[in-house]
C-alpha atoms as a PDB file:
ATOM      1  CA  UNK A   1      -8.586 -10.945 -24.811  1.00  0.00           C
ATOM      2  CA  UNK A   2      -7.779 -14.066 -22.583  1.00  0.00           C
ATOM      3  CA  UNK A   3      -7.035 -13.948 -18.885  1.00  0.00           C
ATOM      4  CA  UNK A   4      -4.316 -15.904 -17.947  1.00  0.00           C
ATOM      5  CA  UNK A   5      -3.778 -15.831 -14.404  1.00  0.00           C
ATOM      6  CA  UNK A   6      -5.621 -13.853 -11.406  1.00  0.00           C
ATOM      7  CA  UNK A   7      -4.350 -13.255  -7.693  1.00  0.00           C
ATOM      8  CA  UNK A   8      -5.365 -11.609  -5.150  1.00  0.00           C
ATOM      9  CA  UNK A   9      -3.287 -10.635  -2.337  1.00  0.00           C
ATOM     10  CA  UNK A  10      -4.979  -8.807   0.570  1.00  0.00           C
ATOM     11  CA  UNK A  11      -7.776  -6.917  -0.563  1.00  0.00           C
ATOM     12  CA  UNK A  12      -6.684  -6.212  -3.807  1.00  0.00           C
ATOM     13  CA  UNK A  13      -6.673  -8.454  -7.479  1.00  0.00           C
ATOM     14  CA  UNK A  14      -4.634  -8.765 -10.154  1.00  0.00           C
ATOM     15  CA  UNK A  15      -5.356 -10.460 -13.869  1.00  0.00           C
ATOM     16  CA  UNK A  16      -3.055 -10.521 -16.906  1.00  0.00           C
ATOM     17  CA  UNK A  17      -4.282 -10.102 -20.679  1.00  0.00           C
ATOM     18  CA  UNK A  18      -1.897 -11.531 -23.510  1.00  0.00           C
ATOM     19  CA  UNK A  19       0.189 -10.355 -24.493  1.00  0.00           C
ATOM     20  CA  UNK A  20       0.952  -8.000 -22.222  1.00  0.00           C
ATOM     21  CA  UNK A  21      -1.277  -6.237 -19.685  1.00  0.00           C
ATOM     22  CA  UNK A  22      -1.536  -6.792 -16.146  1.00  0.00           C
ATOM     23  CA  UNK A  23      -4.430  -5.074 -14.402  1.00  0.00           C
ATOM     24  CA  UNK A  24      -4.120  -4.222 -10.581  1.00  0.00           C
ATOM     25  CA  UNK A  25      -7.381  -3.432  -8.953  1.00  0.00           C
ATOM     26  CA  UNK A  26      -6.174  -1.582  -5.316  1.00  0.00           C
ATOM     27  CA  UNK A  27      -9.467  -1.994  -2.586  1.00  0.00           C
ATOM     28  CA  UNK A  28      -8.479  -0.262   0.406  1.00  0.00           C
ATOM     29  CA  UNK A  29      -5.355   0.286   2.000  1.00  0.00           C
ATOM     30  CA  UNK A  30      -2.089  -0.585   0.571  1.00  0.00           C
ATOM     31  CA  UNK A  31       0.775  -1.637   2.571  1.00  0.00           C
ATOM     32  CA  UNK A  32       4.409  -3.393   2.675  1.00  0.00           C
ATOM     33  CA  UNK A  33       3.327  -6.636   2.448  1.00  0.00           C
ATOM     34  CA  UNK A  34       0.721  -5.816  -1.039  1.00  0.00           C
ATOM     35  CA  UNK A  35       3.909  -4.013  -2.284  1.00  0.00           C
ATOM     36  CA  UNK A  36       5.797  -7.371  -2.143  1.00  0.00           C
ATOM     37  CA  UNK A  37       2.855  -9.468  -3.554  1.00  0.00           C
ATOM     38  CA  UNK A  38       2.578  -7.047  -6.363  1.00  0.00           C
ATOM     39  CA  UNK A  39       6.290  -6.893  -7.259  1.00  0.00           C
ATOM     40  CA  UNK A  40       6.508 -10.865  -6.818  1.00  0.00           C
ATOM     41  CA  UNK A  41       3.313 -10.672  -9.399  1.00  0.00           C
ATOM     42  CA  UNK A  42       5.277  -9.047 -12.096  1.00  0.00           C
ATOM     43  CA  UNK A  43       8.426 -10.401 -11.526  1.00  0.00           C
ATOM     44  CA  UNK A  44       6.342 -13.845 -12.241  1.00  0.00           C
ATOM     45  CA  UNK A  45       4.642 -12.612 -15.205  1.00  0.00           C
ATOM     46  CA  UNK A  46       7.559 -10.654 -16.439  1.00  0.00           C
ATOM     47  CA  UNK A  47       9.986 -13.957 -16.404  1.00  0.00           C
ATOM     48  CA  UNK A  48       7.405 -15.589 -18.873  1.00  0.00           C
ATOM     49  CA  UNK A  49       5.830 -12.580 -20.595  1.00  0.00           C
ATOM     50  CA  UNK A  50       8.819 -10.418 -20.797  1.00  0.00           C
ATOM     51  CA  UNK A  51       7.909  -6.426 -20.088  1.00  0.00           C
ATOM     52  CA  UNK A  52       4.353  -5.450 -19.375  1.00  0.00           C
ATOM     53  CA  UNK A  53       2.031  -2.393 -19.393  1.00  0.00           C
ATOM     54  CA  UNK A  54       0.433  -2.419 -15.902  1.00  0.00           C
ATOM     55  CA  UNK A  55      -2.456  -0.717 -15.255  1.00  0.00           C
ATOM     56  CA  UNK A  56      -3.337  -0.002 -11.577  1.00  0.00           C
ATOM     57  CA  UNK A  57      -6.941   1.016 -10.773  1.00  0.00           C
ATOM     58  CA  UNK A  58      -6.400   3.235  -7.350  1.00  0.00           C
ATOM     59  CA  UNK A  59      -9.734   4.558  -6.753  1.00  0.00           C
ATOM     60  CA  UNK A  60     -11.217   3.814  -3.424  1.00  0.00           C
ATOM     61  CA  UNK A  61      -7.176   2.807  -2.393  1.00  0.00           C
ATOM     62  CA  UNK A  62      -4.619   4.571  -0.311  1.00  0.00           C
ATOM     63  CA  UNK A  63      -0.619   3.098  -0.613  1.00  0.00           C
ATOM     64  CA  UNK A  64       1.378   4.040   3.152  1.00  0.00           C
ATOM     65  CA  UNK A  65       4.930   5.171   2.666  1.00  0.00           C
ATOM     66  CA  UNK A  66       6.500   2.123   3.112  1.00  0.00           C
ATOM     67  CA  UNK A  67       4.717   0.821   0.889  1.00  0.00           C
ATOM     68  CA  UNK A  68       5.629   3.873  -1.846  1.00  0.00           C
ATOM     69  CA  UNK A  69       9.106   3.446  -0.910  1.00  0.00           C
ATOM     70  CA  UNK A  70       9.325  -0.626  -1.776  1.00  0.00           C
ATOM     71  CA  UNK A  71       7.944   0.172  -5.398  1.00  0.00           C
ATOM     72  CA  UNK A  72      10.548   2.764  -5.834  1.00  0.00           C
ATOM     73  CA  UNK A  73      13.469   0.810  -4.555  1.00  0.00           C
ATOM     74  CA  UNK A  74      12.760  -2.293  -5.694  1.00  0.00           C
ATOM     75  CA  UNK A  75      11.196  -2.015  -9.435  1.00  0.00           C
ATOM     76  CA  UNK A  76      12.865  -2.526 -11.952  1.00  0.00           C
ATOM     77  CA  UNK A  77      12.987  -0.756 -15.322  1.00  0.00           C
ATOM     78  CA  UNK A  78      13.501  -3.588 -17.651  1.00  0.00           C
ATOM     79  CA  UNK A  79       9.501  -4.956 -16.147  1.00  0.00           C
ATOM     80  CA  UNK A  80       7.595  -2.460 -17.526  1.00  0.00           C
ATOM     81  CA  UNK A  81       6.461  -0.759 -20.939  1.00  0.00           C
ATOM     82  CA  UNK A  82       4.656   2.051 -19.150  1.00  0.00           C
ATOM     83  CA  UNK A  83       2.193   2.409 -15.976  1.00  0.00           C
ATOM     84  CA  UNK A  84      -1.144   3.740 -16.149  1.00  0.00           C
ATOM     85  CA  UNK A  85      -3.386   4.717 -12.981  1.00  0.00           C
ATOM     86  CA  UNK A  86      -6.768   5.039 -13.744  1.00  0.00           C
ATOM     87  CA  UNK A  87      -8.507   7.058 -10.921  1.00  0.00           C
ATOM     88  CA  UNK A  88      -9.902  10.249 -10.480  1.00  0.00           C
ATOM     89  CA  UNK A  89      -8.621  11.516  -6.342  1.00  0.00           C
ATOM     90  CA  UNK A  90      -6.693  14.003  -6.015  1.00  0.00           C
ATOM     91  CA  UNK A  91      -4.966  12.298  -3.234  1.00  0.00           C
ATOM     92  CA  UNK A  92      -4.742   8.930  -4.732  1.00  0.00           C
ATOM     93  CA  UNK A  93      -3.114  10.871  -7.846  1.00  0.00           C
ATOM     94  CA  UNK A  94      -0.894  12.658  -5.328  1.00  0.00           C
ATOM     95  CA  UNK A  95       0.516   9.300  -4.035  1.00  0.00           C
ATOM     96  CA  UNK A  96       0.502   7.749  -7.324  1.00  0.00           C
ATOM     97  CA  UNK A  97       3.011  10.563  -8.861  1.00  0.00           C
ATOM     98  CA  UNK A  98       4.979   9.853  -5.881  1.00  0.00           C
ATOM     99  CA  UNK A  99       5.801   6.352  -6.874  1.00  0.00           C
ATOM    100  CA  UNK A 100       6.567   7.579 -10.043  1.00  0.00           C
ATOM    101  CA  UNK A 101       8.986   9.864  -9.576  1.00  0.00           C
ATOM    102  CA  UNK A 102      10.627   7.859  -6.891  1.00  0.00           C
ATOM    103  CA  UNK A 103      11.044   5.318  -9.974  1.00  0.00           C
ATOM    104  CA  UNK A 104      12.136   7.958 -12.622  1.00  0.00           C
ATOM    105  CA  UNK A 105      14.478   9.100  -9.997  1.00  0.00           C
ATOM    106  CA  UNK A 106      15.890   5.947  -9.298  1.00  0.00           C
ATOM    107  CA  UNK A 107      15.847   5.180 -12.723  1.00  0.00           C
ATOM    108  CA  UNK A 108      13.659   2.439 -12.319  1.00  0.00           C
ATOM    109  CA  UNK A 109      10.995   3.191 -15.024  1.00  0.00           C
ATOM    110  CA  UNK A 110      12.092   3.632 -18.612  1.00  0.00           C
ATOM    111  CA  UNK A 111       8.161   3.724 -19.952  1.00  0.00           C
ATOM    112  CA  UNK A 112       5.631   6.353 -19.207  1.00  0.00           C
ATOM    113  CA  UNK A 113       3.516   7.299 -16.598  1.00  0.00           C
ATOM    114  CA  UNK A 114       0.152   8.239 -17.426  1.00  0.00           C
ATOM    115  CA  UNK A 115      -2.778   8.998 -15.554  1.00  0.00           C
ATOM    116  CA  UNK A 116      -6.859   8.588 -16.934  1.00  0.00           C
ATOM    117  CA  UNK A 117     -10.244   7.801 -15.696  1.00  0.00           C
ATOM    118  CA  UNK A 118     -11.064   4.624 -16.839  1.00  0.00           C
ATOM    119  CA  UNK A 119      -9.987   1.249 -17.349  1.00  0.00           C
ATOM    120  CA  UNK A 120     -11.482   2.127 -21.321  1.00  0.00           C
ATOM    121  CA  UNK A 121      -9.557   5.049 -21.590  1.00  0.00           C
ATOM    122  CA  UNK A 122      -6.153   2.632 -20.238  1.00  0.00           C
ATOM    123  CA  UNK A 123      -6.668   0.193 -23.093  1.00  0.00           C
ATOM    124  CA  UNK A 124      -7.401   2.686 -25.689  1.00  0.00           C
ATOM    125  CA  UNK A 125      -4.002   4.399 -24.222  1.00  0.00           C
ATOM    126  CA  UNK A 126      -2.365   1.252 -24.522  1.00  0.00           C
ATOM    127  CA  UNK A 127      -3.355   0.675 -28.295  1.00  0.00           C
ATOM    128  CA  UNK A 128      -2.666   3.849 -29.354  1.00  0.00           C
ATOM    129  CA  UNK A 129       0.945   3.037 -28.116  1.00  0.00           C
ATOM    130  CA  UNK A 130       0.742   0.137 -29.314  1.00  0.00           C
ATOM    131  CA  UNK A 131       0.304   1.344 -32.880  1.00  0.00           C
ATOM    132  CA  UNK A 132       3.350   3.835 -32.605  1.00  0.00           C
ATOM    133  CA  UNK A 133       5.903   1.580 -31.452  1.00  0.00           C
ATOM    134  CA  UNK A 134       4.691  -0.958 -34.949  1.00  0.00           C
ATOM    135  CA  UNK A 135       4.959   2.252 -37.574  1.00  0.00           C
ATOM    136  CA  UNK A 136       8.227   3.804 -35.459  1.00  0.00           C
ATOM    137  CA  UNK A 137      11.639   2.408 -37.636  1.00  0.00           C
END
C-alpha cells in the first residue's frame, strides 16, 4: 500500500493508505486543538477520497473532555466507513467508547466501532469488511 500524505499535529501523526485508510497514531495527551487538526485531516482527505476507515492507535494517549465532546459534535457520518481503536487500556478503551457513543447518539457515525490490539488485527478487520460489502447485493 502507498502513503499518500502524513501530518502531524501536536504529538500525534497521521498517514493515509489508498484507497481508503487513514491511520491516527495518538502520543500523549489529546486536547481541543488535536481534535480540530484531526477533524480538519479527514475533512481534507474525505473531500478527495470520499469516506474512510480510520484507525486510531490510543495506546500510551489520553483524549480530555473537550476534546471527546468536539469529535462527537462535530463528525460527521457521511466521513467514515467505520472506526477502529487499536489499544489494549482499560481507560483509553473507556474514553474511546465515549466518543463513540457520543457519535451514535448524535447520529454522527453510520459505520462500526470496533475495538482490537493491533494495527494487524485493524487491517485484517478492515479486509474482512472489505470482502462483505463486494459479495453483499
Amino acid at each position: 500500500m502507498t502513503i499518500r500524505r502524513e501530518w502531524v499535529f501536536g504529538t500525534h501523526r497521521a498517514h493515509f493508505e489508498e484507497p481508503d485508510l487513514l491511520f491516527v497514531d495518538f502520543s500523549g495527551s489529546t486536547g481541543l486543538e488535536d481534535a480540530k487538526q484531526l477533524l480538519a485531516i479527514v475533512q481534507e482527505v474525505v473531500a478527495t477520497q470520499g469516506p474512510l476507515f480510520v484507525v486510531l492507535d490510543i495506546d500510551g494517549s489520553t483524549i480530555d473532555k473537550p476534546a471527546r465532546e468536539h469529535f462527537s459534535e462535530l463528525s460527521n457520518p457521511d466521513w467514515l466507513r467505520g472506526v477502529i481503536y487499536v489499544g489494549t487500556n482499560r481507560l483509553q478503551m473507556a474514553s474511546a467508547k465515549v466518543v463513540a457513543f457520543g457519535l451514535y447518539y448524535t447520529g454522527r457515525l453510520k459505520g462500526d466501532v470496533e475495538f482490537v490490539s493491533s494495527e494487524r488485527a485493524a487491517r485484517e478487520l478492515i479486509e474482512r469488511k472489505r470482502v462483505k460489502a463486494r459479495a453483499a447485493p
